[in-house]
C-alpha atoms as a PDB file:
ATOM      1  CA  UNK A   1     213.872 121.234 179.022  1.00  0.00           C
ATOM      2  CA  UNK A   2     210.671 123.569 180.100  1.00  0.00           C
ATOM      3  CA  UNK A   3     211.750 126.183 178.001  1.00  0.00           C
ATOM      4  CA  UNK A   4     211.756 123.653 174.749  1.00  0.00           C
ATOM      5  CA  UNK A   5     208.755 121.936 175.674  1.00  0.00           C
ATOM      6  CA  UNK A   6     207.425 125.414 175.513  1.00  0.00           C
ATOM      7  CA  UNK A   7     209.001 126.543 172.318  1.00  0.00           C
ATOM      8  CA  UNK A   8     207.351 123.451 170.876  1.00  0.00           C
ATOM      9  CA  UNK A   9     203.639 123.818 172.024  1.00  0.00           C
ATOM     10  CA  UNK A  10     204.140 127.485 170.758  1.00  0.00           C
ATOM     11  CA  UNK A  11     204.929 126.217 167.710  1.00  0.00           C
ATOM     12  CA  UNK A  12     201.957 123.414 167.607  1.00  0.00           C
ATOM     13  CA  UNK A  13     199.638 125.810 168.519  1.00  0.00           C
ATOM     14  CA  UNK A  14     200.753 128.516 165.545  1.00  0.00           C
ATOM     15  CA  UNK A  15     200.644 125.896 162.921  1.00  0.00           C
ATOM     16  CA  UNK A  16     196.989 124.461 164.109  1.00  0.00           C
ATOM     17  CA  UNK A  17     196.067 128.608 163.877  1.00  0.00           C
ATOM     18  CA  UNK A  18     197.227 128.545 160.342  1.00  0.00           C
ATOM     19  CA  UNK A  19     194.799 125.930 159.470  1.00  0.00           C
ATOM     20  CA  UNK A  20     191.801 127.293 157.778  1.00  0.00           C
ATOM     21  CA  UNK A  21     188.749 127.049 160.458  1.00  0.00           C
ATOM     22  CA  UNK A  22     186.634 125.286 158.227  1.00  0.00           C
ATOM     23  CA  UNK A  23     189.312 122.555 158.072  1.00  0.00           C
ATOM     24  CA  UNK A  24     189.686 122.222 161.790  1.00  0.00           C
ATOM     25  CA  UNK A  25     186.080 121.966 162.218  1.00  0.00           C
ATOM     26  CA  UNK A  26     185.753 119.594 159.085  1.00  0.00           C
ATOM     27  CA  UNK A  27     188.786 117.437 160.742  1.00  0.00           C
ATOM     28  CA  UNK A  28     187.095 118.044 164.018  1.00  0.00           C
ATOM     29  CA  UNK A  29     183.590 116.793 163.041  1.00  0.00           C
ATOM     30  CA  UNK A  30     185.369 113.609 161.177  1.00  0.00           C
ATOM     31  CA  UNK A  31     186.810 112.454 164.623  1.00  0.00           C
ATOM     32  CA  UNK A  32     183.503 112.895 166.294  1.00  0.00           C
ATOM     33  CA  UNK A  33     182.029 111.105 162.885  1.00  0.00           C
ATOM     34  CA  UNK A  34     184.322 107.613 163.692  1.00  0.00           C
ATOM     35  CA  UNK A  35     184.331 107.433 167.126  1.00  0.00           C
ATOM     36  CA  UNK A  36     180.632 107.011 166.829  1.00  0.00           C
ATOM     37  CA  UNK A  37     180.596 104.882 164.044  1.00  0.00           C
ATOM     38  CA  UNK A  38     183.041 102.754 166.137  1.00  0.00           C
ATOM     39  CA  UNK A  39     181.166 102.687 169.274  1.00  0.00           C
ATOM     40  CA  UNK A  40     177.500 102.268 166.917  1.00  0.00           C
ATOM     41  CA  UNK A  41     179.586  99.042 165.248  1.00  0.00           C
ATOM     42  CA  UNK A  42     180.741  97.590 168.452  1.00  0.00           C
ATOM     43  CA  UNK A  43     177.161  98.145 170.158  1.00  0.00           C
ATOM     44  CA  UNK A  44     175.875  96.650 167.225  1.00  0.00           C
ATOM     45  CA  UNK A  45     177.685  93.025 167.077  1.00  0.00           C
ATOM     46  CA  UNK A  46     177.467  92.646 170.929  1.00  0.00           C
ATOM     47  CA  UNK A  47     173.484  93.609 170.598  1.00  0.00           C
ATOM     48  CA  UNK A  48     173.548  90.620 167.375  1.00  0.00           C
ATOM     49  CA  UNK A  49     175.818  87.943 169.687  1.00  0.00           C
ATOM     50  CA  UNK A  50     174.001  88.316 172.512  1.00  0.00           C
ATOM     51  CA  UNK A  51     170.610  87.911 170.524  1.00  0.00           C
ATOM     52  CA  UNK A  52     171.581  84.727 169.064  1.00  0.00           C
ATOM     53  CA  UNK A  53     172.971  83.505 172.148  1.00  0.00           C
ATOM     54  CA  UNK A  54     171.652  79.726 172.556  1.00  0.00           C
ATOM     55  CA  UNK A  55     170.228  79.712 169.252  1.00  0.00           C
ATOM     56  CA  UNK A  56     172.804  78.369 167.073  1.00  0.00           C
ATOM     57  CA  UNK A  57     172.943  74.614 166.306  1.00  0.00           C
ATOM     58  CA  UNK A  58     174.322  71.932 163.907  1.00  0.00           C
ATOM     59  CA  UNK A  59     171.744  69.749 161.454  1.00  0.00           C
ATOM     60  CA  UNK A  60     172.455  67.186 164.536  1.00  0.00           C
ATOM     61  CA  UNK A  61     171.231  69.235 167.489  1.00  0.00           C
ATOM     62  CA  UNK A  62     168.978  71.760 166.102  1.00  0.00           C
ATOM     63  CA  UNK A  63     165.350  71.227 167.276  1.00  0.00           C
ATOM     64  CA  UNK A  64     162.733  70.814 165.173  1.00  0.00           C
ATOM     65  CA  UNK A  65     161.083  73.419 163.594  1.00  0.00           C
ATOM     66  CA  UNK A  66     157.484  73.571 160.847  1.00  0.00           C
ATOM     67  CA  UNK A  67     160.186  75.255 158.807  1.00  0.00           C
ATOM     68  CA  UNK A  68     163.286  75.930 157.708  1.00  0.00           C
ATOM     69  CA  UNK A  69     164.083  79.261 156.237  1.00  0.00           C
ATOM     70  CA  UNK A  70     166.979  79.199 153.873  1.00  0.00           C
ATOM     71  CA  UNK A  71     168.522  82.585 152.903  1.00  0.00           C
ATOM     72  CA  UNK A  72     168.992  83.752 149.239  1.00  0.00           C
ATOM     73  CA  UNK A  73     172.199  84.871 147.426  1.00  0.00           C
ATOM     74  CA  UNK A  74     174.520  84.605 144.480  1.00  0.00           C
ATOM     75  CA  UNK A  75     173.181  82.374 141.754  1.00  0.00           C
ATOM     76  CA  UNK A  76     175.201  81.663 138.304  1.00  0.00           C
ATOM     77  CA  UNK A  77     174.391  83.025 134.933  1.00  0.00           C
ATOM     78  CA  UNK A  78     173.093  79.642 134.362  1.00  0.00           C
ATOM     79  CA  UNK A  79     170.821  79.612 136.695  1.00  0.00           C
ATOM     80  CA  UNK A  80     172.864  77.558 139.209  1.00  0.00           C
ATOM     81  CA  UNK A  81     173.147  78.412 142.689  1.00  0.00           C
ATOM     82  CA  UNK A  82     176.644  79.506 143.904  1.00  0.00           C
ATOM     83  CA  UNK A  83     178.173  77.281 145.777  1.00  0.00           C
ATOM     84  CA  UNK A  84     177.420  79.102 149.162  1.00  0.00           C
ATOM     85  CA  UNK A  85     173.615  78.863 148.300  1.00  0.00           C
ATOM     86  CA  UNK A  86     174.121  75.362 147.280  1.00  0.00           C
ATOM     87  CA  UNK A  87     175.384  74.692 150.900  1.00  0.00           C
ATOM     88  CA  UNK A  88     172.689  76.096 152.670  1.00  0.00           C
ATOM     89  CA  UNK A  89     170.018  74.329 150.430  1.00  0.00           C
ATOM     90  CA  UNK A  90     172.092  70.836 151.342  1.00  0.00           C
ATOM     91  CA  UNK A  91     171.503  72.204 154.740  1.00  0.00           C
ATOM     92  CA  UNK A  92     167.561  72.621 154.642  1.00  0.00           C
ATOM     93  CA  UNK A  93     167.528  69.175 152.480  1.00  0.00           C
ATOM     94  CA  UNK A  94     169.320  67.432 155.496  1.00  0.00           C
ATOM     95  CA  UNK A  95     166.763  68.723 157.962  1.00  0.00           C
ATOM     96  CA  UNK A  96     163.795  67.835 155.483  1.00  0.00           C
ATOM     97  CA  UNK A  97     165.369  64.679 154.867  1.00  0.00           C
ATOM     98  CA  UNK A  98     165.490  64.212 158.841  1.00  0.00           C
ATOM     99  CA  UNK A  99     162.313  65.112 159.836  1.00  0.00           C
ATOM    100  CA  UNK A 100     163.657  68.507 161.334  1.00  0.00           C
ATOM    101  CA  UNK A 101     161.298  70.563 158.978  1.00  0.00           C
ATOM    102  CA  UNK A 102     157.800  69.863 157.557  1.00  0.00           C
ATOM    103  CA  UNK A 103     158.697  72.863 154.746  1.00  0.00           C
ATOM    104  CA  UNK A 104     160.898  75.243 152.954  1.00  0.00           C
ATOM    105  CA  UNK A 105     160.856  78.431 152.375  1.00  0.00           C
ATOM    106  CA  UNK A 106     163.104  79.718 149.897  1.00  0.00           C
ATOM    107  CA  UNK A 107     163.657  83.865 150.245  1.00  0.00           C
ATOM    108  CA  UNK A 108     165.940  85.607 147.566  1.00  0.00           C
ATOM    109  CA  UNK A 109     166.191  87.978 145.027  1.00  0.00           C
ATOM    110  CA  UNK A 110     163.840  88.343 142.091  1.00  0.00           C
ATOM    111  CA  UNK A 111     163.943  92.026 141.434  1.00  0.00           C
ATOM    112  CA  UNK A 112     164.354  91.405 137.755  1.00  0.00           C
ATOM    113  CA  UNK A 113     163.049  89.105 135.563  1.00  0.00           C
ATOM    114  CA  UNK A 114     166.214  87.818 134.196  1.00  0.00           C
ATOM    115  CA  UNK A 115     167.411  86.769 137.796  1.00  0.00           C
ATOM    116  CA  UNK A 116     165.301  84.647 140.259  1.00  0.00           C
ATOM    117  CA  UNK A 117     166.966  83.439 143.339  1.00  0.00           C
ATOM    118  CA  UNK A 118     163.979  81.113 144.296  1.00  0.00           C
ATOM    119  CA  UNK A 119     163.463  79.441 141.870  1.00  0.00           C
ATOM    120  CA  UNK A 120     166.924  78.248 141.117  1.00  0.00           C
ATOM    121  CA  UNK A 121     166.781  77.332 145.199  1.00  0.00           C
ATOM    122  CA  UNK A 122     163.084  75.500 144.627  1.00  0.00           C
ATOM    123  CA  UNK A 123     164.721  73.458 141.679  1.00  0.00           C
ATOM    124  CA  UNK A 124     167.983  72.473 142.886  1.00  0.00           C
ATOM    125  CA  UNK A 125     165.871  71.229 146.065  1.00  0.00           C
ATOM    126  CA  UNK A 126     163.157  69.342 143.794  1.00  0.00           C
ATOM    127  CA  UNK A 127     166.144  67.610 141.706  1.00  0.00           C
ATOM    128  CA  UNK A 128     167.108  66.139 145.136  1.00  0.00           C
ATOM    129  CA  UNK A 129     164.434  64.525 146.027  1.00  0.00           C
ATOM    130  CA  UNK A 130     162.629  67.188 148.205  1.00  0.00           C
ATOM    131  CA  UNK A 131     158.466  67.260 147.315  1.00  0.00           C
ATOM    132  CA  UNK A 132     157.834  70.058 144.998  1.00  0.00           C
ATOM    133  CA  UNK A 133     154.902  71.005 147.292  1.00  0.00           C
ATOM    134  CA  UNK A 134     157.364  71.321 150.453  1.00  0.00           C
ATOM    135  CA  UNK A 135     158.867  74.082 149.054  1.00  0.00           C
ATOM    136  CA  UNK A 136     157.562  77.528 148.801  1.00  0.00           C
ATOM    137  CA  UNK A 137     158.793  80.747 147.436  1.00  0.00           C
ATOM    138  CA  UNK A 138     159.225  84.043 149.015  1.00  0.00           C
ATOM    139  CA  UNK A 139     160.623  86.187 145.516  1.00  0.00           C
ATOM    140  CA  UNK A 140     161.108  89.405 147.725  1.00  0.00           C
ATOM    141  CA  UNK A 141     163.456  88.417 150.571  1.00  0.00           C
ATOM    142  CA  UNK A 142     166.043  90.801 149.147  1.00  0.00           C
ATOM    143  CA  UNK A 143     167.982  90.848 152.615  1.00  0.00           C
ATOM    144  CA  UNK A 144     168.076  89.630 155.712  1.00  0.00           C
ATOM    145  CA  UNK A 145     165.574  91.897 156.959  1.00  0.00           C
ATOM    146  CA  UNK A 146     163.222  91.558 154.487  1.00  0.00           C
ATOM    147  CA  UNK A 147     163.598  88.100 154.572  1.00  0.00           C
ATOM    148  CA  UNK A 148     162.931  88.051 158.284  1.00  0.00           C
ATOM    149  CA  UNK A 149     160.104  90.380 157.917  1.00  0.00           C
ATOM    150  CA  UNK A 150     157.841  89.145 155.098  1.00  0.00           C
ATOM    151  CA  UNK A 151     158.388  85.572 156.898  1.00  0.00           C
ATOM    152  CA  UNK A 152     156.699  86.914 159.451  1.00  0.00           C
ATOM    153  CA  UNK A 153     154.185  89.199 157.687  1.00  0.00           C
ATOM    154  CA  UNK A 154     153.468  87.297 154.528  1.00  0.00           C
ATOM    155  CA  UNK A 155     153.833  83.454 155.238  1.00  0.00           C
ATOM    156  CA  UNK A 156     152.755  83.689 158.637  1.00  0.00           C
ATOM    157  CA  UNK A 157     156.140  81.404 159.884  1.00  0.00           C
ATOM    158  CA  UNK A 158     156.415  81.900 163.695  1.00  0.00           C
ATOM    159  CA  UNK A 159     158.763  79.359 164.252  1.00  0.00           C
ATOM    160  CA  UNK A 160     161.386  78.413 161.805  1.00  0.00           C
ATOM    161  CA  UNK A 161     165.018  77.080 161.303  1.00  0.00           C
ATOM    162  CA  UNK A 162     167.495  79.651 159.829  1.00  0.00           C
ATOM    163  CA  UNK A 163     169.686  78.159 156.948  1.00  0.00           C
ATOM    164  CA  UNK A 164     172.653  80.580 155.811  1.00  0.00           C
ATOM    165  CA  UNK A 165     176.761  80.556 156.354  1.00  0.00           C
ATOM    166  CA  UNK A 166     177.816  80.436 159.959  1.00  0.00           C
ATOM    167  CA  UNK A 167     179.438  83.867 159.992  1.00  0.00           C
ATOM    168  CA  UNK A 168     175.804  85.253 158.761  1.00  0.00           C
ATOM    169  CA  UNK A 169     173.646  83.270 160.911  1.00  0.00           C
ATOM    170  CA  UNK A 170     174.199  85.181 164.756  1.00  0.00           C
ATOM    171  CA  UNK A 171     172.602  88.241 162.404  1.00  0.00           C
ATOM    172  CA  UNK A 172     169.788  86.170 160.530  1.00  0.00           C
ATOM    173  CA  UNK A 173     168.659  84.740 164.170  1.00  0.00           C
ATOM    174  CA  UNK A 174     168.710  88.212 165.859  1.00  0.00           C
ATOM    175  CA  UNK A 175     166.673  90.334 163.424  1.00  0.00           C
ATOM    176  CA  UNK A 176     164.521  87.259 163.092  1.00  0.00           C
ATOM    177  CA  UNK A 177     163.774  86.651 166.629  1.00  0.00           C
ATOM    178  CA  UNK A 178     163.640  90.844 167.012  1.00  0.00           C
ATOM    179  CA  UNK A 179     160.554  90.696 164.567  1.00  0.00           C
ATOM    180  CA  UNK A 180     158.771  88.122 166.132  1.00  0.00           C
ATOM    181  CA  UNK A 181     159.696  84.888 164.296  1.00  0.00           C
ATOM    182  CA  UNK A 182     161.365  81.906 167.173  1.00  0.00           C
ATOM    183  CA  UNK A 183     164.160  81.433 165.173  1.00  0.00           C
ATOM    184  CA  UNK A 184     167.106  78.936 165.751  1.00  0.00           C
ATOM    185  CA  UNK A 185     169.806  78.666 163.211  1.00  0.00           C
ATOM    186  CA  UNK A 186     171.910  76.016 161.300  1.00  0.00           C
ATOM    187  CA  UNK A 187     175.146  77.930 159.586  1.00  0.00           C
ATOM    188  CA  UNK A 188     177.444  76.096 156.933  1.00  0.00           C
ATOM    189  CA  UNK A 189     181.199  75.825 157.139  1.00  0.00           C
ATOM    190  CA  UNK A 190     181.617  74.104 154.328  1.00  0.00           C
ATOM    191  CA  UNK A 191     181.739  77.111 151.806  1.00  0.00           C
ATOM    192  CA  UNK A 192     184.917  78.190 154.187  1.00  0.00           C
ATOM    193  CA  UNK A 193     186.998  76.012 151.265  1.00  0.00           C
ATOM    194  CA  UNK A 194     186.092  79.205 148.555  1.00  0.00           C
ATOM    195  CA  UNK A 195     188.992  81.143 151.332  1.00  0.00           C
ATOM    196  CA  UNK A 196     189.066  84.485 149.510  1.00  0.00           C
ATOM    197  CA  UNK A 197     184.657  85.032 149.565  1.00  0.00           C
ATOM    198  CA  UNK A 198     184.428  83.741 152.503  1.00  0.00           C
ATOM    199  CA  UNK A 199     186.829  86.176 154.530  1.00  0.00           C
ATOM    200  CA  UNK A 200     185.404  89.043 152.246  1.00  0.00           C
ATOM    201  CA  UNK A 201     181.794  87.805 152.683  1.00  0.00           C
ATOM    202  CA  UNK A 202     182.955  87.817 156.770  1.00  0.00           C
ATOM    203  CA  UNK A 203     184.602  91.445 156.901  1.00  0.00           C
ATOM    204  CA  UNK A 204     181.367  92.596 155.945  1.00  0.00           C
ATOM    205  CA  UNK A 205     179.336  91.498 158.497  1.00  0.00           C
ATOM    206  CA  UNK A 206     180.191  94.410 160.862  1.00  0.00           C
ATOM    207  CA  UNK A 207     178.597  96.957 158.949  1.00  0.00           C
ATOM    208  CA  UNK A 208     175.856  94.768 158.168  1.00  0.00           C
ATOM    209  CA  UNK A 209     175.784  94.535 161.730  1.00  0.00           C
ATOM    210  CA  UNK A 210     174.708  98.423 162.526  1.00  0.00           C
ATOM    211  CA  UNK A 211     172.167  98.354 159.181  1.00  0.00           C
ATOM    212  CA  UNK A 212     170.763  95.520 161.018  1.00  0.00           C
ATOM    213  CA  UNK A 213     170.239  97.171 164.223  1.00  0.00           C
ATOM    214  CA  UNK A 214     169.411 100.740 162.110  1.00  0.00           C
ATOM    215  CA  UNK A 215     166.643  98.229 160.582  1.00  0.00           C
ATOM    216  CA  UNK A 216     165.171  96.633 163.747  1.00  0.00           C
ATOM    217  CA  UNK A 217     165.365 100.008 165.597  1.00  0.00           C
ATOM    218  CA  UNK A 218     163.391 102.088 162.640  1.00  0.00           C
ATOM    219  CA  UNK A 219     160.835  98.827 161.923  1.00  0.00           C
ATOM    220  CA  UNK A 220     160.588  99.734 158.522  1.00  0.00           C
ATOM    221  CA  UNK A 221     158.391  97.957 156.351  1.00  0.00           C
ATOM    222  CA  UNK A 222     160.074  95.087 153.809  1.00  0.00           C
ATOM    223  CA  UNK A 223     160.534  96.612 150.296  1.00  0.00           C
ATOM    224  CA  UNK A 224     157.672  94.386 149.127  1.00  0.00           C
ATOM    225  CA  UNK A 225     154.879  94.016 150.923  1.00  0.00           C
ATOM    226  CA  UNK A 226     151.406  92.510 149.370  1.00  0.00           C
ATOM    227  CA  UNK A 227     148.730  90.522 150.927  1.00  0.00           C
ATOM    228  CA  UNK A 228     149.030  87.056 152.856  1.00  0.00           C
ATOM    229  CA  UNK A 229     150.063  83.866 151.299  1.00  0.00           C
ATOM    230  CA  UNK A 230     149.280  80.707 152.347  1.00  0.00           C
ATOM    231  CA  UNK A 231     151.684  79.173 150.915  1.00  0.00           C
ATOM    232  CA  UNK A 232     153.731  77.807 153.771  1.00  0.00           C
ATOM    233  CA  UNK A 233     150.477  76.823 156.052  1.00  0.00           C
ATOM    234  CA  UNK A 234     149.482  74.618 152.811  1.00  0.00           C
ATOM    235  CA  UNK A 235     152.806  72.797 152.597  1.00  0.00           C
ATOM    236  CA  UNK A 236     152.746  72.257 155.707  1.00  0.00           C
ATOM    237  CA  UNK A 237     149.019  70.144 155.676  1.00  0.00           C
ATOM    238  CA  UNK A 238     150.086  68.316 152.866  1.00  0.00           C
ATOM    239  CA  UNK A 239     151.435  64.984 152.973  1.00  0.00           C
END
């Protein structure tokens, strides 16, 4: 038994000495490479669940905030939102309607002309009976970070409501709360009916997790910038 054991580690090691060495090390350094992207992932979501720990509510139980922040994405070639974004502005309507929020600020995509992710969100708000002047546009939140950040920076929000899908929301609170906003959140289930989006929107998370904590960590500026607007502190004194 010794002596085959033997003959079989001989044998292992002459076929690993007839791999090139810049192979081994190649293999070698790609080993390395995933255990620390799995140990950077799993660092990452328990750093994002414990940072939103306490902060996640329901329309019911959330407290109130000056405003709600509702998160950009997908809108239709016809300018319609996608039915997640449509969730999370029945979400921030709710709380307006409830007295939860005095505003809303509407952060999304606007990087070219042809596509505006705020002002689909400001309209389909409007059309439901929220004042025009409650709702303001940030057309630079083009993720979660910059979102977060230029909330911050721009509008001056240090206290707000986070609107966005539940399996999103433990993220949107962290970085939030990480760059100085007191952020609670209100995530929707509802879009959980469009199955197929929803799981792939979920899978993603994780490495959205470790750009998150890559973001926080290097406290990079937003990708747009610009000077202070006012115009969340004016919807806010309005009537």
């Amino acid at each position: 038994m010794r002596r085959r054991l033997a003959m079989m580690i001989g044998t292992w090691r002459t076929a690993v000495r007839a791999v090139p060495r810049w192979l081994r090390l190649a293999v070698g350094l790609g080993v390395v490479g995933a255990v620390l992207l799995t140990a950077g992932t799993v660092a990452s979501v328990n750093w994002i669940r414990q940072g939103a720990d306490g902060h996640l509510f329901t329309t019911a139980t959330v407290p109130a905030a000056p405003v709600a922040l509702v998160l950009g994405t997908k809108v239709q070639p016809d300018g319609e939102p996608s039915p997640f974004l449509a969730a999370r502005l029945e979400i921030a309507r709710q709380l307006y309607a409830s007295g939860k929020v005095g505003a809303i600020l509407v952060s999304g995509d606007n990087i070219r002309p042809e596509y505006d992710e705020p002002t689909a969100m400001r309209r389909w708000l409007v059309e439901r009976g929220v004042p025009a002047h409650k709702v303001v546009r940030d057309y630079a939140g083009l993720d979660t970070y910059d979102s977060c950040a230029r909330a911050k920076r721009i509008f001056g929000v240090d206290r707000a409501t986070l609107v966005t899908q539940s399996f999103h929301l433990p993220r949107a609170v962290t970085v939030c709360r990480q760059l100085g906003v007191d952020a609670n959140g209100v995530g929707d289930e509802t879009a959980r009916a469009y199955e197929r989006t929803w799981r792939i929107s979920s899978s993603r998370e994780h490495g959205a997790a470790v750009k998150a904590a890559l973001d926080v960590l290097s406290g990079r500026d937003p990708a747009h910038l610009g000077r202070r607007e006012t115009g969340v502190d004016d919807a806010l004194l309005a009537g």
